[in-house]
Protein backbone atom coordinates (compact mmCIF):
# COMPACT_ATOMS: atom_id res chain seq x y z
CA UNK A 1 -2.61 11.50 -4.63
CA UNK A 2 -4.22 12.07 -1.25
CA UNK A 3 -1.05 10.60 0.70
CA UNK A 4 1.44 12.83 -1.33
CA UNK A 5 -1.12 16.08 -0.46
CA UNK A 6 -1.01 14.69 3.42
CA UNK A 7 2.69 14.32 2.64
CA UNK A 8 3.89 17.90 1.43
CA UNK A 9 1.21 19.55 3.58
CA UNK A 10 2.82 17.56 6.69
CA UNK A 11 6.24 18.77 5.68
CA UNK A 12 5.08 22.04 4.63
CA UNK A 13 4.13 21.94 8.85
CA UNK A 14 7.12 20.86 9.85
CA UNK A 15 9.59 23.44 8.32
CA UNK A 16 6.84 26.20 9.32
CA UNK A 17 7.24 24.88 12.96
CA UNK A 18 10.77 24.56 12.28
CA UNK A 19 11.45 28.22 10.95
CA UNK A 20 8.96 29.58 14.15
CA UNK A 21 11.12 27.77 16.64
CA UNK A 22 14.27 28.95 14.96
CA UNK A 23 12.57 32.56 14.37
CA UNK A 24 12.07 32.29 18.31
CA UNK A 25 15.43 30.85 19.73
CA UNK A 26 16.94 34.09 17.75
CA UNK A 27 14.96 36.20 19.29
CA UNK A 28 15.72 34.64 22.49
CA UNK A 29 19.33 34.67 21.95
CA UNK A 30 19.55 38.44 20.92
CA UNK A 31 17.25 39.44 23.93
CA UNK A 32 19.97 37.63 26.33
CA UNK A 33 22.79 39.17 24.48
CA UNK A 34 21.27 42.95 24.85
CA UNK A 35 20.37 42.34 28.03
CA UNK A 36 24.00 41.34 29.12
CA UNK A 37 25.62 44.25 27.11
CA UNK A 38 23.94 46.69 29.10
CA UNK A 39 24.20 44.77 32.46
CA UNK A 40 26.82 43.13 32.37
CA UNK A 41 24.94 40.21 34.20
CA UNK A 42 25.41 36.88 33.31
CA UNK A 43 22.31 34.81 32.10
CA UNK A 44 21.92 31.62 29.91
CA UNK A 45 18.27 31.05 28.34
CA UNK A 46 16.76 28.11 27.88
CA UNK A 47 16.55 27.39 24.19
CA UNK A 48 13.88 25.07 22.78
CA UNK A 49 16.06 24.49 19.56
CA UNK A 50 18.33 21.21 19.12
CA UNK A 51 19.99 22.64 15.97
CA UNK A 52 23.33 21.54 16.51
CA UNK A 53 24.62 25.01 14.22
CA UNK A 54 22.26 27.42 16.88
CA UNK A 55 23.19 25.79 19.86
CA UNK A 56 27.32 25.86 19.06
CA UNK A 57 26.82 29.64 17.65
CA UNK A 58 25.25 30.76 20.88
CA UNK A 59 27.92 28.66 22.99
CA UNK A 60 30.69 30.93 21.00
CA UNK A 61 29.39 34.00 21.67
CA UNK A 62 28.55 33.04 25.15
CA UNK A 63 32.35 32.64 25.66
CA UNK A 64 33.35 35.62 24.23
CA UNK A 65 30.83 37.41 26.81
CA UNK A 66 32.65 35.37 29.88
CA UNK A 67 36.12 36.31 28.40
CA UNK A 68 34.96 39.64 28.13
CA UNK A 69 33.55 40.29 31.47
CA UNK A 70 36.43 38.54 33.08
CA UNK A 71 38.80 41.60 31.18
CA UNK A 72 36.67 43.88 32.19
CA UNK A 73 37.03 43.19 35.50
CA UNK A 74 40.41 42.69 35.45
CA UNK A 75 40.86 46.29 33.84
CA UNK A 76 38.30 47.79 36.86
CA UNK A 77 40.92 46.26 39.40
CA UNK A 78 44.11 47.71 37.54
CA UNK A 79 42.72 51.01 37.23
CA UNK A 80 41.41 50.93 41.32
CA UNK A 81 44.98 49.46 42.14
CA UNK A 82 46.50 52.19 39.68
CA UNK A 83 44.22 55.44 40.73
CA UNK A 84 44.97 53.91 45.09
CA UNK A 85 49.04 53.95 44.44
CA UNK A 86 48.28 57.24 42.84
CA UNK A 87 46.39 59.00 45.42
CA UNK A 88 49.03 57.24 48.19
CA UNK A 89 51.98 58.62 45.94
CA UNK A 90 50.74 62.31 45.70
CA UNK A 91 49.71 62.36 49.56
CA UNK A 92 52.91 61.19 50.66
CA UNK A 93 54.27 63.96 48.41
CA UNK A 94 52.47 66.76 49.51
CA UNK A 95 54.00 67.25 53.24
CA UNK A 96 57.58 67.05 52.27
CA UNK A 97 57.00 69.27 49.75
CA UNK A 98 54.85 72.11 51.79
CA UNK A 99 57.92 71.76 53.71
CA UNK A 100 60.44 72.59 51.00
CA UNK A 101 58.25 75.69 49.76
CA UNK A 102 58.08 77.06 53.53
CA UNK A 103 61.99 77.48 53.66
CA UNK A 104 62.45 78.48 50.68
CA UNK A 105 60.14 81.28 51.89
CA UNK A 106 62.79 81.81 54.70
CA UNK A 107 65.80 82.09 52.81
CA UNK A 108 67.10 85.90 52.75
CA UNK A 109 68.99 85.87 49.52
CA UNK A 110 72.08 87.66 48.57
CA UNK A 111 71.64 89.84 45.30
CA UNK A 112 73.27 87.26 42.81
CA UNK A 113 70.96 84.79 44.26
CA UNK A 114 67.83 86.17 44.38
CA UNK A 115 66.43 85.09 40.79
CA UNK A 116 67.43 81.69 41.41
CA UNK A 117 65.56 81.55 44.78
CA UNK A 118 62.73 82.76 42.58
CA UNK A 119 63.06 80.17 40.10
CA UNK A 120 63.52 77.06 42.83
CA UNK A 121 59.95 78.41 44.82
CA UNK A 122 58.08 78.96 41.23
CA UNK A 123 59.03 75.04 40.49
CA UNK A 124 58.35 74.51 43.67
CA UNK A 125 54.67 75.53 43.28
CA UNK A 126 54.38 74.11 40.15
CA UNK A 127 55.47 70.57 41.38
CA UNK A 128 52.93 70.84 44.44
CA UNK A 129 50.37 71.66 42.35
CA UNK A 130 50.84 68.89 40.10
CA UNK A 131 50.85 66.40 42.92
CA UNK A 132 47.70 68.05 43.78
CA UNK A 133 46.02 67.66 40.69
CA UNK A 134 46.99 64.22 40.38
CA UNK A 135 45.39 63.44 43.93
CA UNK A 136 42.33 64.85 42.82
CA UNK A 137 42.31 62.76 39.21
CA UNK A 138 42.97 59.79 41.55
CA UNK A 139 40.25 60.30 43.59
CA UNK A 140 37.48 60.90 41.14
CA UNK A 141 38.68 57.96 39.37
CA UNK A 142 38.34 55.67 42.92
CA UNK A 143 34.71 56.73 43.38
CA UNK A 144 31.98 55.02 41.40
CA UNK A 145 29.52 57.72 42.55
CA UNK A 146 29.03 60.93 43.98
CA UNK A 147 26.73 62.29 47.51
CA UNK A 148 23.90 64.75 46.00
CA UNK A 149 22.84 67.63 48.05
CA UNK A 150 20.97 70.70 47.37
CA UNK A 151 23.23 73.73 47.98
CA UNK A 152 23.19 77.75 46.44
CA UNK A 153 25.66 77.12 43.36
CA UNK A 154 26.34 81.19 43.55
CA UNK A 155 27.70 80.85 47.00
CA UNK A 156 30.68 78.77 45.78
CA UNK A 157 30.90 79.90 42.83
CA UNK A 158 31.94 83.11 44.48
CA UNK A 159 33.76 81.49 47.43
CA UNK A 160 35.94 80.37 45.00
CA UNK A 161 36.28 83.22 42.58
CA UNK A 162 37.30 85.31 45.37
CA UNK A 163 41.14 83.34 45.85
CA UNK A 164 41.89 84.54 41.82
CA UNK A 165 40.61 88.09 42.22
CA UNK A 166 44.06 89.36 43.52
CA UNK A 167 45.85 86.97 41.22
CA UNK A 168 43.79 88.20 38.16
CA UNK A 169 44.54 92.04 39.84
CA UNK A 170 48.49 91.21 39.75
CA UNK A 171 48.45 90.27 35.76
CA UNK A 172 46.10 93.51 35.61
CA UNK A 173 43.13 91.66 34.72
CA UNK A 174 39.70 91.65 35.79
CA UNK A 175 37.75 88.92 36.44
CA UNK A 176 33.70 89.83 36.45
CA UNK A 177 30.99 87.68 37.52
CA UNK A 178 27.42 87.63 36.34
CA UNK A 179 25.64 85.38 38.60
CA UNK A 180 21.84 84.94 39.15
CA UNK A 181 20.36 85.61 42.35
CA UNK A 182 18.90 81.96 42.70
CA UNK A 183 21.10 79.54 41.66
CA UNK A 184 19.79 76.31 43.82
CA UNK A 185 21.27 72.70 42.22
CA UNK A 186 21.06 69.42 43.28
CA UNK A 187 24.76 68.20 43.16
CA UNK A 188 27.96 67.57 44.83
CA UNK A 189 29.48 70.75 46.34
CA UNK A 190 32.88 69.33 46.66
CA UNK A 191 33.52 67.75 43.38
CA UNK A 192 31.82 72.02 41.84
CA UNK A 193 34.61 73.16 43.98
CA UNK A 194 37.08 71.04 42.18
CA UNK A 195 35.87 72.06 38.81
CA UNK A 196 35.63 75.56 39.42
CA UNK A 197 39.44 75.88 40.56
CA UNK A 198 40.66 73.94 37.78
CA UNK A 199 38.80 75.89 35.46
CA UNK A 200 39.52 79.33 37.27
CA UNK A 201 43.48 78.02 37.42
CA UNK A 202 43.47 77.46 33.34
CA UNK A 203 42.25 81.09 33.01
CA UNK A 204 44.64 82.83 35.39
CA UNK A 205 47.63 80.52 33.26
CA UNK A 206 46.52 81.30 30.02
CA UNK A 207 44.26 84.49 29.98
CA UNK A 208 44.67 87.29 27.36
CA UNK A 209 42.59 89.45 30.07
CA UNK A 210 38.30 89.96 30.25
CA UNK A 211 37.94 86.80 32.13
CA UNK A 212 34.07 86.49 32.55
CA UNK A 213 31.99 84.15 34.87
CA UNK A 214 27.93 83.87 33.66
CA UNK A 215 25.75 81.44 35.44
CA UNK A 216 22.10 80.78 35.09
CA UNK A 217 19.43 78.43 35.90
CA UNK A 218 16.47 78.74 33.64
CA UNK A 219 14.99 75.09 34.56
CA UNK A 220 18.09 73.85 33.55
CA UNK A 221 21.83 74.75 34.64
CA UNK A 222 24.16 77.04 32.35
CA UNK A 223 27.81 78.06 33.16
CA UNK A 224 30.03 80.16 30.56
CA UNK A 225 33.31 80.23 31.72
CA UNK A 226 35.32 83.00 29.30
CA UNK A 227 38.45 84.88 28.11
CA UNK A 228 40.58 86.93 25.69
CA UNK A 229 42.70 84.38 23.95
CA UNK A 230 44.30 84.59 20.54
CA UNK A 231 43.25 81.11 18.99
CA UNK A 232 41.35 80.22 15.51
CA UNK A 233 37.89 79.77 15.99
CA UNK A 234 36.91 75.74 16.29
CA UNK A 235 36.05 73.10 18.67
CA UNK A 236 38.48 72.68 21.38
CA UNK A 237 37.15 69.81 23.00
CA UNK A 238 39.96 67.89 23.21
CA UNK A 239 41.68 69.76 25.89
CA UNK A 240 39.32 67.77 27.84
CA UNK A 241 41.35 64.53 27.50
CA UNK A 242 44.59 64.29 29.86
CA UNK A 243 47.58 65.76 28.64
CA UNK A 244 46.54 68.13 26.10
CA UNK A 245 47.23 71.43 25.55
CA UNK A 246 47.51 74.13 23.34
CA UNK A 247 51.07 74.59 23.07
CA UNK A 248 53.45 72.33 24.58
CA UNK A 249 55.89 74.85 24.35
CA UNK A 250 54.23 76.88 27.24
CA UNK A 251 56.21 76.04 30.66
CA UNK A 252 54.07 74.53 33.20
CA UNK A 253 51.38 72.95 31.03
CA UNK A 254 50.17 69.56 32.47
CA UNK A 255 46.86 69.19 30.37
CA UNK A 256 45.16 67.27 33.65
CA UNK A 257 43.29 70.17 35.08
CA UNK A 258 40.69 70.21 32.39
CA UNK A 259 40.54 66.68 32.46
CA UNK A 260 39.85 67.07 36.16
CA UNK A 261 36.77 68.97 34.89
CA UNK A 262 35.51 66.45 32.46
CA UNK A 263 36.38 63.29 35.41
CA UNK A 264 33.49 65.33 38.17
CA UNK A 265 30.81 66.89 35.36
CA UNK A 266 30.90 62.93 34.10
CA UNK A 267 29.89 62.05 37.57
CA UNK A 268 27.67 64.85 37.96
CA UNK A 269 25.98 64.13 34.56
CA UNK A 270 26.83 67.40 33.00
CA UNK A 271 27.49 68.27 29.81
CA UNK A 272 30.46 69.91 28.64
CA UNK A 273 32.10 71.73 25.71
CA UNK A 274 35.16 73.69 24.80
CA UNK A 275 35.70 76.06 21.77
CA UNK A 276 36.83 79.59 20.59
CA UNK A 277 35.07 82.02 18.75
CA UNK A 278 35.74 85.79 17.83
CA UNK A 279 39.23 84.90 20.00
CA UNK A 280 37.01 84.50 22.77
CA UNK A 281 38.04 80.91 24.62
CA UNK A 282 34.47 79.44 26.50
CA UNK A 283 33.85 76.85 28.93
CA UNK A 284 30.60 75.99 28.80
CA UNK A 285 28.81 73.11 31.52
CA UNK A 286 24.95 72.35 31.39
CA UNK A 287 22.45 69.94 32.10
């Protein structure tokens, strides 16, 4: 009687220790995996266990995480090789096509001709500035991260309002800004400058008129970028992604400016929104 108590109370032992050191190779295991998800490092524990099942599972999913990783990198490269041809492609565009636009500018017209020289230099400009925009998509894309400085946002906010004043003027629009005196940030002035054009160029396109500019800093950053527009209320969010746009019938809708936007506030860890209320259109970035 005393052997079979010795007995079960040795087994009962054994499974305990058993379940602990399975309990604890587990843990082990999903520690690594977490660990590797968010770094992307690869790391192989030591497990204790000689369960034949554990030590197969974990070799599986360890394989998956190579294969993975290798993919990864293999997508990093294509889109590096893909944004470089990109940014090489648009620059070698650009000169021949400044060029182009400059006689065009030259040509003196006869009567009949004079709305199709008006035509050529619109596409003209429209073709330079989408080479443009895709240079700047291709460079954001090429840099993993951006220079922070501190600079007066207000200064360049209005450095570059002041280009679209006279453009706003000619579609007899206004174009108001309500600015706070102090408007310090800690950011990259370049890649604001790029988001402020693109944003100020999708308002001059597509502006019903009362084109407003509000920007605050209350601890945190706030910019409202607005206009008349004559949309249902709703999210519009998706004019963020590349290629989209509110009516593809409209000529000379890209859809890559606003993704332009979302590509720097990403890398300046802003937050972003789009949406239309009261057939008001906003643009709103904040921290």
């Amino acid at each position: 009687m005393i052997f079979i108590l010795f007995f079960l109370a040795l087994l009962v032992f054994y499974q305990s220790f058993k379940y602990v050191n399975l309990k604890k190779n587990i843990k082990i295991i999903s520690d690594n995996l977490k660990f590797r998800e968010k770094s992307g490092s690869v790391t192989h524990p030591q497990l204790s266990s000689k369960n034949e099942e554990i030590l197969d599972l974990y070799e599986q999913v360890d394989n998956i995480f190579i294969e993975k990783a290798k993919k990864d990198e293999d997508i990093y490269n294509l889109t590096k090789e893909y944004s470089k041809t990109v940014s090489n492609l648009s620059h070698d565009l650009r000169t021949p096509l400044t060029t182009i636009i400059g006689y065009l500018n030259l040509i003196e017209p006869k009567d009949k001709d004079r709305e199709l020289l008006k035509t050529a230099i619109s596409k003209a400009y429209f073709l330079n500035d989408l080479v443009e925009k895709f240079y700047q998509l291709s460079l954001i894309n090429e840099k993993t991260g951006l220079e922070f400085e501190n600079f007066d946002l207000k200064e360049v906010i209005y450095q570059v309002a002041f280009n679209y004043f006279e453009k706003f003027e000619g579609k007899n629009q206004n174009l108001d800004l309500k600015i706070e005196e102090q408007l310090e940030v800690t950011s990259n002035k370049n890649s604001f400058e790029t988001v402020l054009t693109n944003i100020l160029d999708n308002m001059y396109k597509y502006s019903l008129g009362n084109n407003k500019i509000i920007g605050k800093n209350d601890g945190k950053l706030y910019l409202e970028f607005s206009n008349d527009i004559n949309e249902a209320n709703g999210n519009y969010d998706f004019l963020f992604e590349r290629s989209k746009v509110l009516d593809p019938s409209r000529k000379n809708a890209t859809g890559i400016g606003l993704s332009i936007v979302k590509a720097h506030l990403d890398k300046l860890f802003l937050k972003s929104e789009i949406y239309v209320w009261d057939k008001r259109f906003y643009i709103i970035i904040k921290e």
